[in-house]
N, C-alpha and C. Protein backbone atom coordinates (compact mmCIF):
# COMPACT_ATOMS: atom_id res chain seq x y z
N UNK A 1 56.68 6.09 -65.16
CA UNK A 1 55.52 6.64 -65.84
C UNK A 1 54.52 5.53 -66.17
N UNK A 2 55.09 4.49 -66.64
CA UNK A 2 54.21 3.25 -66.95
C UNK A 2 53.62 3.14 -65.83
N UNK A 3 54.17 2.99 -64.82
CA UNK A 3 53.61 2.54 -63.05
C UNK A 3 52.23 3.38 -63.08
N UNK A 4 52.97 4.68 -63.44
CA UNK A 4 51.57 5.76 -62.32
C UNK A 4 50.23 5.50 -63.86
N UNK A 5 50.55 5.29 -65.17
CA UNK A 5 49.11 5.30 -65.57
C UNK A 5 48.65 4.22 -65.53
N UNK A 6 48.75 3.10 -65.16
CA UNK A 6 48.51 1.57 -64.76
C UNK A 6 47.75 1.75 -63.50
N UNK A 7 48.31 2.65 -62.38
CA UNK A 7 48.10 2.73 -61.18
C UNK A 7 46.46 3.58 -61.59
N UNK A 8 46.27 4.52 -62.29
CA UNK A 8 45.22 5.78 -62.68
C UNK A 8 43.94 4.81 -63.31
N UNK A 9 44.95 4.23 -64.51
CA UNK A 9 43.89 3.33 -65.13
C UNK A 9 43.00 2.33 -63.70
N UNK A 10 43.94 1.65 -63.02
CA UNK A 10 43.16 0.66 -61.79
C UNK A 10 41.82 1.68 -61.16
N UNK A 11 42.64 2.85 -60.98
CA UNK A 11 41.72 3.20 -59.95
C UNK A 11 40.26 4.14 -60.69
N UNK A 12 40.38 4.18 -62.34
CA UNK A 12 38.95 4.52 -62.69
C UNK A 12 38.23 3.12 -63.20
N UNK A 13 39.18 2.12 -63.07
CA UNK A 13 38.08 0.91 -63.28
C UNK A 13 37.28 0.80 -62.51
N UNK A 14 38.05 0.90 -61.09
CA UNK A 14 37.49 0.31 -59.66
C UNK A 14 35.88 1.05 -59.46
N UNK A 15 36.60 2.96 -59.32
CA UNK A 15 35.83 3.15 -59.97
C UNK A 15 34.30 3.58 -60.58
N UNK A 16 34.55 3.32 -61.89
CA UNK A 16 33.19 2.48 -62.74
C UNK A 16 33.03 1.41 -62.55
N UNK A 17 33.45 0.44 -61.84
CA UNK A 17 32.17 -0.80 -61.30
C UNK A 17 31.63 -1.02 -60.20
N UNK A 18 32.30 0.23 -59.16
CA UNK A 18 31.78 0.03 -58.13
C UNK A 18 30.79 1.68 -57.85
N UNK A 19 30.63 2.74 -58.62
CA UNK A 19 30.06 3.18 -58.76
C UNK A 19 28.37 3.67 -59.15
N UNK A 20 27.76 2.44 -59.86
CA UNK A 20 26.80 1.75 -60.15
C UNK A 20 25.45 1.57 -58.71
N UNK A 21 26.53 1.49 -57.81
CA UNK A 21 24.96 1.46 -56.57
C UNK A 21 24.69 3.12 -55.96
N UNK A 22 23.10 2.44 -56.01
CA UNK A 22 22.49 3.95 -55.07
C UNK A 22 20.98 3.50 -55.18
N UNK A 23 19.99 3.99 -54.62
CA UNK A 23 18.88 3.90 -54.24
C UNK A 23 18.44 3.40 -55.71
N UNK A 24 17.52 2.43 -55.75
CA UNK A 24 16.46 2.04 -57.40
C UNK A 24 15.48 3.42 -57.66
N UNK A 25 15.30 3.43 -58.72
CA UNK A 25 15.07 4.64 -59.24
C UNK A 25 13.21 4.18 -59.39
N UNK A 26 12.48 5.24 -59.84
CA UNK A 26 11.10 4.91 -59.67
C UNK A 26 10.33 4.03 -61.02
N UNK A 27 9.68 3.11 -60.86
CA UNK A 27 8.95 1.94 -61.74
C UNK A 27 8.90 2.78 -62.89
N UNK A 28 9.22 1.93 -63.73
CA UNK A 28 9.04 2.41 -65.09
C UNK A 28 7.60 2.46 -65.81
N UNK A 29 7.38 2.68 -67.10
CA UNK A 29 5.59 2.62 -67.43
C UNK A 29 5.53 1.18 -67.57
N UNK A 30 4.25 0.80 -67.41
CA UNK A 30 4.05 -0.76 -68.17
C UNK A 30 4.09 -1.22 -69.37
N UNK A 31 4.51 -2.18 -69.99
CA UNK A 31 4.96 -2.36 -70.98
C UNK A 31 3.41 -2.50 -71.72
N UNK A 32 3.37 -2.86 -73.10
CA UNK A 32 2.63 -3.48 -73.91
C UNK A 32 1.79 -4.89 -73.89
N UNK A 33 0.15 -5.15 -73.79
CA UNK A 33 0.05 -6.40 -73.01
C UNK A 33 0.52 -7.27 -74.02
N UNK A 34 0.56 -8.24 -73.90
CA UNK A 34 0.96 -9.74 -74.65
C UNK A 34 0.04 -10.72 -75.19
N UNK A 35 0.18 -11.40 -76.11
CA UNK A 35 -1.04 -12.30 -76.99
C UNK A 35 -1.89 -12.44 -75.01
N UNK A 36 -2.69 -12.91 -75.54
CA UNK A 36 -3.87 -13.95 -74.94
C UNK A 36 -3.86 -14.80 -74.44
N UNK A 37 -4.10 -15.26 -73.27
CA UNK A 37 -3.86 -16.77 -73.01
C UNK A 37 -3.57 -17.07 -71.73
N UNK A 38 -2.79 -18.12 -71.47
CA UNK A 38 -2.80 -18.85 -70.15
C UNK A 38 -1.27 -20.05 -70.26
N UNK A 39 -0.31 -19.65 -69.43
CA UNK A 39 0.43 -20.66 -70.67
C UNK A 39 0.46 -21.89 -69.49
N UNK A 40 -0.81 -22.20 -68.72
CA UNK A 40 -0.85 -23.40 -67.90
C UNK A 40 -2.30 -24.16 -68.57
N UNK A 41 -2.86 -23.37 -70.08
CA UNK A 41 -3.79 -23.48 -70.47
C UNK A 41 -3.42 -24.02 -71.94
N UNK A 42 -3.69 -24.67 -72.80
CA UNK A 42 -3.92 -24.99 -73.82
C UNK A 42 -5.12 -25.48 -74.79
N UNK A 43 -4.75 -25.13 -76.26
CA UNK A 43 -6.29 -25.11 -76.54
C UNK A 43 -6.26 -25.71 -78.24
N UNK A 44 -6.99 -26.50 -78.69
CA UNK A 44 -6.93 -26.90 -80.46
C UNK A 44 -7.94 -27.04 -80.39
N UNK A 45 -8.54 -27.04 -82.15
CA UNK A 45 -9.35 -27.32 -82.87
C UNK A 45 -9.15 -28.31 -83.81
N UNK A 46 -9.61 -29.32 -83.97
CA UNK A 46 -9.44 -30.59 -84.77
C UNK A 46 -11.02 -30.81 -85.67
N UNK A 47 -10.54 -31.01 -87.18
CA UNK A 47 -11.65 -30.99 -88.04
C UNK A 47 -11.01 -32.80 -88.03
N UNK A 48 -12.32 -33.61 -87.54
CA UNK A 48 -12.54 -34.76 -88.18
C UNK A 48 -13.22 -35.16 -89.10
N UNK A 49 -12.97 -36.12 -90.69
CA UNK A 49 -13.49 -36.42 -91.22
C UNK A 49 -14.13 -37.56 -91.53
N UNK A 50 -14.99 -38.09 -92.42
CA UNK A 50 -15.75 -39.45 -91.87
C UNK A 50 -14.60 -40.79 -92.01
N UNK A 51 -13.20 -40.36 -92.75
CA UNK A 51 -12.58 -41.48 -93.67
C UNK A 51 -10.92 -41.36 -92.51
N UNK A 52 -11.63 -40.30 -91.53
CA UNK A 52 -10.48 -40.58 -90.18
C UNK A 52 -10.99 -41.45 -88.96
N UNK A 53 -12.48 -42.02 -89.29
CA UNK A 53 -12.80 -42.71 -88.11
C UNK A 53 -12.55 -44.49 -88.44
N UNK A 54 -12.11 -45.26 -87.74
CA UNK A 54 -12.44 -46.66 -87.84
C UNK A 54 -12.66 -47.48 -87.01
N UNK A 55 -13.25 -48.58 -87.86
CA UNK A 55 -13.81 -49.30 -86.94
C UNK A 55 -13.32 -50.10 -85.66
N UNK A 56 -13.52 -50.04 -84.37
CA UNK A 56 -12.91 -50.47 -83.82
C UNK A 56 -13.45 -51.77 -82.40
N UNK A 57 -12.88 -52.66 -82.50
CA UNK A 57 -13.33 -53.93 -81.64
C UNK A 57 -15.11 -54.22 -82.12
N UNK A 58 -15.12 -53.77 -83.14
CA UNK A 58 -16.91 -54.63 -83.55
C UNK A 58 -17.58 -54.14 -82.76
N UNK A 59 -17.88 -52.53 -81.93
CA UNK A 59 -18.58 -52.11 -81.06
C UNK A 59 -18.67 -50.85 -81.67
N UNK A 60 -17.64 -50.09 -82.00
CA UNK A 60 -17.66 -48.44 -82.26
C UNK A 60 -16.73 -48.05 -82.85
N UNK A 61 -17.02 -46.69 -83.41
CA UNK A 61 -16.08 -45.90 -84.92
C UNK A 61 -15.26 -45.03 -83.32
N UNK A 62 -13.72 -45.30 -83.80
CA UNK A 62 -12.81 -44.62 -83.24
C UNK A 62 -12.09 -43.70 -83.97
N UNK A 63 -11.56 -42.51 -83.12
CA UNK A 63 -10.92 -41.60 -83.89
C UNK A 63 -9.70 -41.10 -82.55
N UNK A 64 -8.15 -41.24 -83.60
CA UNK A 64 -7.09 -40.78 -82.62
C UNK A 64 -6.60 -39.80 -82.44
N UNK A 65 -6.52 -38.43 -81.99
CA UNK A 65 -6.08 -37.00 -82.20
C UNK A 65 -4.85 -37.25 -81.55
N UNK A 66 -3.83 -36.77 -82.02
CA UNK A 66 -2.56 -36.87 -81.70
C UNK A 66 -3.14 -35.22 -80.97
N UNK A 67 -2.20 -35.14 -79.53
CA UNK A 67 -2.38 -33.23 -78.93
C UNK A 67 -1.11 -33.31 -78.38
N UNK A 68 0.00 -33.22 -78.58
CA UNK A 68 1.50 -32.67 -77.78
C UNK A 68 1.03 -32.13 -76.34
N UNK A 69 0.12 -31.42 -75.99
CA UNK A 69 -0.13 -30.77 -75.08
C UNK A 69 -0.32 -31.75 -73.75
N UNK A 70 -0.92 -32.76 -74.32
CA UNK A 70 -1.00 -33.78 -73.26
C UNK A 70 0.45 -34.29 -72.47
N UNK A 71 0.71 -34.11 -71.80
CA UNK A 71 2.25 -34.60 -71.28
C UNK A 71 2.00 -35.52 -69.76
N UNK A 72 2.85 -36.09 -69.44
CA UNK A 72 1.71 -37.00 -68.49
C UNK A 72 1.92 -36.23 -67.16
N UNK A 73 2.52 -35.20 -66.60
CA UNK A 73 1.54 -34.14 -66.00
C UNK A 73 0.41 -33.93 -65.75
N UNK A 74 0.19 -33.72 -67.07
CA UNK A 74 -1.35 -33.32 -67.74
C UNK A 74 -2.11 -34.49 -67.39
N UNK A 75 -1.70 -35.31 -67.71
CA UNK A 75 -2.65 -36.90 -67.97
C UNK A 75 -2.65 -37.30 -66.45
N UNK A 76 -1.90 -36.78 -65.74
CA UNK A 76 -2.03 -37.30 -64.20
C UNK A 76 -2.32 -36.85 -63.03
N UNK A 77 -2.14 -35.17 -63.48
CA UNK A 77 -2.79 -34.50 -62.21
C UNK A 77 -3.89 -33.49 -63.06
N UNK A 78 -3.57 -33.30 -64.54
CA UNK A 78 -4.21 -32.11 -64.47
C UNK A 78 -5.85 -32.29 -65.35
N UNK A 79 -6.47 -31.17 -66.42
CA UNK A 79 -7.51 -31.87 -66.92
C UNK A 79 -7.30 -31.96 -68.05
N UNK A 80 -7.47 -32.81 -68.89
CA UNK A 80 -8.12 -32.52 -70.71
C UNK A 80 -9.63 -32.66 -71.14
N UNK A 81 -10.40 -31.23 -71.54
CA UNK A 81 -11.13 -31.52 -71.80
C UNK A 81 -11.60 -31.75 -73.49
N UNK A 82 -13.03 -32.30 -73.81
CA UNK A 82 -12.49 -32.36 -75.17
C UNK A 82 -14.47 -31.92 -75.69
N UNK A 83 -14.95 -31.09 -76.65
CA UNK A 83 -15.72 -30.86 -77.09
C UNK A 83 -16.27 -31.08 -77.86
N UNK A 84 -17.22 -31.23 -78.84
CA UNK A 84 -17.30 -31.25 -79.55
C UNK A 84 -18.36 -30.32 -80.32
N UNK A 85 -18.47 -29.60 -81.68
CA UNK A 85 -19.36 -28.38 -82.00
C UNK A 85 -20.58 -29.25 -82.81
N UNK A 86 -21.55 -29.42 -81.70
CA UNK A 86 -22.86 -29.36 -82.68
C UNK A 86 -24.07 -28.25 -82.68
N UNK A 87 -23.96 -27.69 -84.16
CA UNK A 87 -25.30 -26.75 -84.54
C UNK A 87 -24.80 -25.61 -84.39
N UNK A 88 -23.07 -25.61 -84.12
CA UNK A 88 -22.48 -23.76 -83.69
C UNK A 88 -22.65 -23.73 -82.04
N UNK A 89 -22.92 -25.02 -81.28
CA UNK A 89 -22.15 -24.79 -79.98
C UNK A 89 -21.46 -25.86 -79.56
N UNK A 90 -20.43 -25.87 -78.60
CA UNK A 90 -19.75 -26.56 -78.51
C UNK A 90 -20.13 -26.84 -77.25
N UNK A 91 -20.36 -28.57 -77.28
CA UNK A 91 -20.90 -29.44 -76.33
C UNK A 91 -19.46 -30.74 -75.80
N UNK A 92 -19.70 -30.87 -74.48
CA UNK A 92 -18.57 -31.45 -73.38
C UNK A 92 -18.68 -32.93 -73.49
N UNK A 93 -17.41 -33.55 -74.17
CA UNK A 93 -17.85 -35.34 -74.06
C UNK A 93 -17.83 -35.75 -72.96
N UNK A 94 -18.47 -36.52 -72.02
CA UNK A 94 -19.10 -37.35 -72.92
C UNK A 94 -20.27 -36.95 -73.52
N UNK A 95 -21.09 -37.52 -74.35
CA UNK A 95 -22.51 -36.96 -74.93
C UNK A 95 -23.51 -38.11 -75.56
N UNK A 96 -24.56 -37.81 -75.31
CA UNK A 96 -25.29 -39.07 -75.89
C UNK A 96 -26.81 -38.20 -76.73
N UNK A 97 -26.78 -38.76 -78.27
CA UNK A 97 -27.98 -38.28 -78.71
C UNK A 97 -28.85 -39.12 -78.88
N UNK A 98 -30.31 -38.76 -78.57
CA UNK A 98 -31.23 -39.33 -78.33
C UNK A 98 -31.81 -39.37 -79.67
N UNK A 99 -32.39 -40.66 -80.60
CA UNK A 99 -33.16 -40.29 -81.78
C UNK A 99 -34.39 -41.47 -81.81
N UNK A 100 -35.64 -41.18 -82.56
CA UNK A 100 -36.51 -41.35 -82.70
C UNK A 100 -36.67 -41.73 -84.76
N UNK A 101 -37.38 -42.45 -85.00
CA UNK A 101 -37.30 -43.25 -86.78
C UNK A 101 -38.29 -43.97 -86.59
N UNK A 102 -39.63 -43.49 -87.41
CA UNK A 102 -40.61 -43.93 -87.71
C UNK A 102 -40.84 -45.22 -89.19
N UNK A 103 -40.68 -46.33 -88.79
CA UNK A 103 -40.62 -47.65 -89.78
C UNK A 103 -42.16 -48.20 -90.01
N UNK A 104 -42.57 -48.47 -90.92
CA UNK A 104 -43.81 -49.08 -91.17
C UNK A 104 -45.06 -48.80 -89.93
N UNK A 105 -45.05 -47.18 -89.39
CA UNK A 105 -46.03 -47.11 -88.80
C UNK A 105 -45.75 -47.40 -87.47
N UNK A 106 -44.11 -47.36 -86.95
CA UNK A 106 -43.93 -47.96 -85.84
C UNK A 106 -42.65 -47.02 -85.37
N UNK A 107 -42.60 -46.48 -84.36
CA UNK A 107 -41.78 -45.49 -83.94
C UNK A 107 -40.48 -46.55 -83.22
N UNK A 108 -39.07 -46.18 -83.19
CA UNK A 108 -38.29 -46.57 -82.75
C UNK A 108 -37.28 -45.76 -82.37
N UNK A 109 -36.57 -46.17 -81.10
CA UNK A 109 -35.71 -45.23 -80.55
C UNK A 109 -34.42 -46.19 -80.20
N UNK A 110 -33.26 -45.05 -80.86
CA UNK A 110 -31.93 -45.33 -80.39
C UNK A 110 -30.96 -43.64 -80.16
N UNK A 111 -29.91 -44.67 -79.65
CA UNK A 111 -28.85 -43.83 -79.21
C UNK A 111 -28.11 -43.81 -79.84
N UNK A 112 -27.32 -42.76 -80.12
CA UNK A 112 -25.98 -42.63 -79.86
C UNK A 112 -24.79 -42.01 -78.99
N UNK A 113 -23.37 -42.68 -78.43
CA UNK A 113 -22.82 -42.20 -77.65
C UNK A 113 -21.41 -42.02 -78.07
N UNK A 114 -21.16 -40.84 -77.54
CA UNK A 114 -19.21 -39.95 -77.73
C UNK A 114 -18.70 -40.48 -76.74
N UNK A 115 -17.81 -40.82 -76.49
CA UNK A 115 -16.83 -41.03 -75.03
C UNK A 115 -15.84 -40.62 -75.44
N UNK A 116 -14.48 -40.39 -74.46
CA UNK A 116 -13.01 -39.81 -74.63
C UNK A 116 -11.86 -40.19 -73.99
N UNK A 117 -11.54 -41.04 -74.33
CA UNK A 117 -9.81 -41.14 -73.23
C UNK A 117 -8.77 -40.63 -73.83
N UNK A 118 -7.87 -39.86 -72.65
CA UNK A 118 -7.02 -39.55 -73.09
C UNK A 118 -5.99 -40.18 -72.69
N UNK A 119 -4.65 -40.04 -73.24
CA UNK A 119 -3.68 -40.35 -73.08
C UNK A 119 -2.48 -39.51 -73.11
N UNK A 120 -1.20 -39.67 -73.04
CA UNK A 120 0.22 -38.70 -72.69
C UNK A 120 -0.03 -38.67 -74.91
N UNK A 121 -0.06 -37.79 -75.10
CA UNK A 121 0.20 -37.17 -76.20
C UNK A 121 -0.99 -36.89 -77.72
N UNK A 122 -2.38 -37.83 -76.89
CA UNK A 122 -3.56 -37.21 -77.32
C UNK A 122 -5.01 -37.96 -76.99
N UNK A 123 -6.08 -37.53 -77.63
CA UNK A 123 -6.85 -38.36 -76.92
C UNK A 123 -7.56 -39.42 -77.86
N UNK A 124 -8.36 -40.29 -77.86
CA UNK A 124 -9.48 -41.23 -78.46
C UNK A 124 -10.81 -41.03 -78.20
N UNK A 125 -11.46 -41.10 -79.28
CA UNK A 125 -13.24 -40.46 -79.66
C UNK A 125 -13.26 -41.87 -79.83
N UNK A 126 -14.41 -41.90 -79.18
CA UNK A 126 -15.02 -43.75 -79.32
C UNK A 126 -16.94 -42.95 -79.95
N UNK A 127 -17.35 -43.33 -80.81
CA UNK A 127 -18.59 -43.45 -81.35
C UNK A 127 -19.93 -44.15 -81.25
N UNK A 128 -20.17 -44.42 -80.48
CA UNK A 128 -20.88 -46.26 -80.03
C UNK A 128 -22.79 -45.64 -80.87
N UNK A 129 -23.27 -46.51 -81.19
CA UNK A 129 -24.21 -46.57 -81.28
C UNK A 129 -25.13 -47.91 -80.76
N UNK A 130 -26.23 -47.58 -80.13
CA UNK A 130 -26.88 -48.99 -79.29
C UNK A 130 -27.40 -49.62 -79.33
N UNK A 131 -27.29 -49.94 -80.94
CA UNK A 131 -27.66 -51.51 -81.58
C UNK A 131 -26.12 -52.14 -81.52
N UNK A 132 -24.81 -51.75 -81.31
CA UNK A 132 -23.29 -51.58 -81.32
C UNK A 132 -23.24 -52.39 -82.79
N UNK A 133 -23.89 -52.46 -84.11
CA UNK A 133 -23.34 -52.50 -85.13
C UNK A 133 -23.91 -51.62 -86.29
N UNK A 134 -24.02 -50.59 -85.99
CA UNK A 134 -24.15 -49.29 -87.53
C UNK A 134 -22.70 -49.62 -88.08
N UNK A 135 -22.74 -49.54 -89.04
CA UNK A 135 -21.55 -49.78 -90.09
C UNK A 135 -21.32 -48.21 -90.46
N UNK A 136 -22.13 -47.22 -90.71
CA UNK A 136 -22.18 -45.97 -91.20
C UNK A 136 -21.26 -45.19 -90.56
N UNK A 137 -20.16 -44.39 -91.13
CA UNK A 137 -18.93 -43.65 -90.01
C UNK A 137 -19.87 -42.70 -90.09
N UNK A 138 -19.44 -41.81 -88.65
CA UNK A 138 -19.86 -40.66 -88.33
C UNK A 138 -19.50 -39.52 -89.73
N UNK A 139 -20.03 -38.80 -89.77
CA UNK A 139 -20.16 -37.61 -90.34
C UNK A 139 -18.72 -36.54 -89.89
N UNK A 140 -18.54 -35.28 -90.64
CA UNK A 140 -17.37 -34.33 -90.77
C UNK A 140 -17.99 -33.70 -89.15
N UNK A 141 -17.05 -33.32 -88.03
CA UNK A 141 -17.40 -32.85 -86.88
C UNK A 141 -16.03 -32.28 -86.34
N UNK A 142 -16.12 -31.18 -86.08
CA UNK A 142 -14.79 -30.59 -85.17
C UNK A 142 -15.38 -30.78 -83.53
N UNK A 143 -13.53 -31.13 -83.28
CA UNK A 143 -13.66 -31.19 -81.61
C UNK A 143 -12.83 -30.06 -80.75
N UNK A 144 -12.80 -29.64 -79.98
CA UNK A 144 -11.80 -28.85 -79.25
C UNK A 144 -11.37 -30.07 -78.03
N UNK A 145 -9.81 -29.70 -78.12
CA UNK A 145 -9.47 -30.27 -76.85
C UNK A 145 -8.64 -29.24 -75.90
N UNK A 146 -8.91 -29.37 -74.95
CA UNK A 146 -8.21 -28.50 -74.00
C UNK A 146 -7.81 -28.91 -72.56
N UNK A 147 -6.46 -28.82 -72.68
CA UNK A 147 -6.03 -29.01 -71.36
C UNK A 147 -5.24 -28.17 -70.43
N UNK A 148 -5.71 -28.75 -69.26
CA UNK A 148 -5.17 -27.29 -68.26
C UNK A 148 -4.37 -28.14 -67.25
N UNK A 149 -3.56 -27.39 -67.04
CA UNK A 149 -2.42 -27.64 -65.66
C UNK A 149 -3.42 -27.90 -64.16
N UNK A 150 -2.17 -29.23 -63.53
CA UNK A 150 -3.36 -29.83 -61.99
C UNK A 150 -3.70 -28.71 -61.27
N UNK A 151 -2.48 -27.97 -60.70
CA UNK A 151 -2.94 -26.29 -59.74
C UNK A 151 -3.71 -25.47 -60.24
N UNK A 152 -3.63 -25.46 -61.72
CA UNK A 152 -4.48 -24.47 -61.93
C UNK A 152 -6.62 -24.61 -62.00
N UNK A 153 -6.25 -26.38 -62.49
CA UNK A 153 -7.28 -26.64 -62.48
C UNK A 153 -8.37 -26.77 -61.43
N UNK A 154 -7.51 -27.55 -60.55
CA UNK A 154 -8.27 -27.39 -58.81
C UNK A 154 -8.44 -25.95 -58.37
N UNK A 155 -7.40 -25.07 -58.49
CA UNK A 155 -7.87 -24.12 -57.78
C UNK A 155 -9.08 -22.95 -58.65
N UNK A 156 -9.67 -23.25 -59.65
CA UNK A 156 -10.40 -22.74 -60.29
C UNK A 156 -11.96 -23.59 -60.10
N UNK A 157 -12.25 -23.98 -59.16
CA UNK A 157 -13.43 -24.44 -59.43
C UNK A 157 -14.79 -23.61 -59.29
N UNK A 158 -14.22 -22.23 -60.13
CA UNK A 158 -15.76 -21.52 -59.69
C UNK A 158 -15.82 -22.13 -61.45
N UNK A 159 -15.53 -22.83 -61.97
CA UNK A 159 -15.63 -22.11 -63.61
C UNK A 159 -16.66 -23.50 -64.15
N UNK A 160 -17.33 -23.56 -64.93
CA UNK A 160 -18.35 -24.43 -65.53
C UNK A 160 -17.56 -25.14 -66.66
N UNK A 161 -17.08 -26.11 -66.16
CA UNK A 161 -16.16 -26.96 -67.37
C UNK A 161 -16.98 -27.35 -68.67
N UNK A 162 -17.95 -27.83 -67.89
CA UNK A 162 -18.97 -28.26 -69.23
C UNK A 162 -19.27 -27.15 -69.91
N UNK A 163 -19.24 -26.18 -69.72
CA UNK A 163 -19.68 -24.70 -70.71
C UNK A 163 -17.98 -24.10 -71.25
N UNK A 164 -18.43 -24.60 -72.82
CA UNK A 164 -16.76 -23.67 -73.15
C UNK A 164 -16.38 -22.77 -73.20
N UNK A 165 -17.78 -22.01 -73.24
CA UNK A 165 -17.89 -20.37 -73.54
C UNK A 165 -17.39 -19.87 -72.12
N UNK A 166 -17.76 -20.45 -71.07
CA UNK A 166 -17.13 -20.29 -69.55
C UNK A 166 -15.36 -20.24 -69.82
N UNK A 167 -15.08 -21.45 -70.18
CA UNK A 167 -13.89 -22.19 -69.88
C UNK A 167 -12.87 -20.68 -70.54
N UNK A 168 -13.33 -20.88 -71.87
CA UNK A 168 -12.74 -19.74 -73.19
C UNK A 168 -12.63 -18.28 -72.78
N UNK A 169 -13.33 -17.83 -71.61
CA UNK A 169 -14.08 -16.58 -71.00
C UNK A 169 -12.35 -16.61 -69.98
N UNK A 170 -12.89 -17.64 -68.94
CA UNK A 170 -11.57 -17.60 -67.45
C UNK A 170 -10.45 -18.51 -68.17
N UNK A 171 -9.96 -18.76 -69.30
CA UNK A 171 -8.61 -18.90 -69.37
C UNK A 171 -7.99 -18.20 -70.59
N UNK A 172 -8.58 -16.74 -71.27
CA UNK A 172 -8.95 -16.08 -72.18
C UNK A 172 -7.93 -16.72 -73.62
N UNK A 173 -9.05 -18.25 -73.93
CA UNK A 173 -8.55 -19.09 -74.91
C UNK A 173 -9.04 -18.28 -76.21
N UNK A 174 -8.34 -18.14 -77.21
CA UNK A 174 -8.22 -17.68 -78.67
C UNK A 174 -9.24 -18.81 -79.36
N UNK A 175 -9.88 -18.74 -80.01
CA UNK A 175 -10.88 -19.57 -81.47
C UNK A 175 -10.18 -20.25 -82.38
C-alpha cells in the first residue's frame, strides 16, 4: 500500500510540473507609466554661494561640485554638461559677460569668463575676470549639471545642447 501511494503521489507531481506548457496566452494591458526620465541621463541643481568660491592660482574664483554621476564612462566617452541660470534662463558654460563702467567721463570695458572641467566624480567652475585680479567673489548663482551616457549622446545629435530647454524637452529631465 505504501508502494502504490508513493507510486500515485510520483505520478501527480510529474504531472503538475510538466503540465504548465501550452500556447502563451494574449498580452496583458500596459502597466502604469513610470517617474520621468532617462536612466542614461542625469540631472542636478547646485545653489552656489559667494563663501563656496576661492581663490585660485592668483587668476580666478574656483568652485568644486562634487556630482556622483560623473563616473569615468561618463568622463570618457560620454557628455557633462553644466549651466548656469542667469535672469530665469539657463545659459551653457562656457560663457563670457561683456561689461561697460563709466569712470571720470571715460567709458571702460571688461570681461568676465565661466569655464568648466570636469572630472570622474564632479566638475570645477573657474571665474576669470580680464584684469585676472578682482578680489570680489562672484555672487549666489545656481548651476545645472548634466550628464548623459557616450551612445546615447552621439546618437542624439538632432538636439541643441546649448539650449536646456531642448536638452530637458528630449531627455524628459525633471526641475
Amino acid at each position: 500500500m505504501k508502494r502504490f501511494k508513493s507510486i500515485v503521489l510520483a505520478i501527480f507531481a510529474v504531472m503538475f510540473l510538466f503540465s504548465c506548457r501550452g500556447p502563451m496566452g494574449p498580452q496583458g494591458p500596459i502597466g502604469p507609466a513610470g517617474p520621468g526620465g532617462n536612466a542614461n541621463v542625469a540631472s542636478s541643481t547646485v545653489t552656489v554661494y559667494p563663501n563656496d568660491w576661492y581663490w585660485d592660482n592668483n587668476t580666478s574664483w574656483r568652485v568644486d561640485l562634487e556630482y556622483n554621476a560623473i563616473t569615468s564612462q561618463i568622463h570618457n566617452q560620454g557628455a557633462v554638461l553644466v549651466y548656469m541660470n542667469q535672469q530665469n534662463t539657463w545659459r551653457q558654460l562656457p560663457l563670457t559677460f561683456y561689461y561697460s563702467q563709466v569712470n571720470n567721463g571715460q567709458e571702460h570695458f571688461y570681461s568676465s569668463s565661466l569655464e568648466v572641467s570636469s572630472y570622474v566624480g564632479g566638475v570645477s567652475v573657474f571665474w576669470t575676470e580680464n584684469d585676472m585680479v578682482n578680489d570680489f567673489r562672484p555672487e549666489q548663482h545656481d548651476f545645472k549639471i548634466v550628464v548623459i551616457g557616450g551612445g546615447l549622446y552621439k546618437s542624439r545629435s538632432d538636439i541643441d545642447y546649448s539650449n536646456y530647454e531642448a536638452v530637458k524637452a528630449a531627455f524628459q529631465l525633471a526641475d
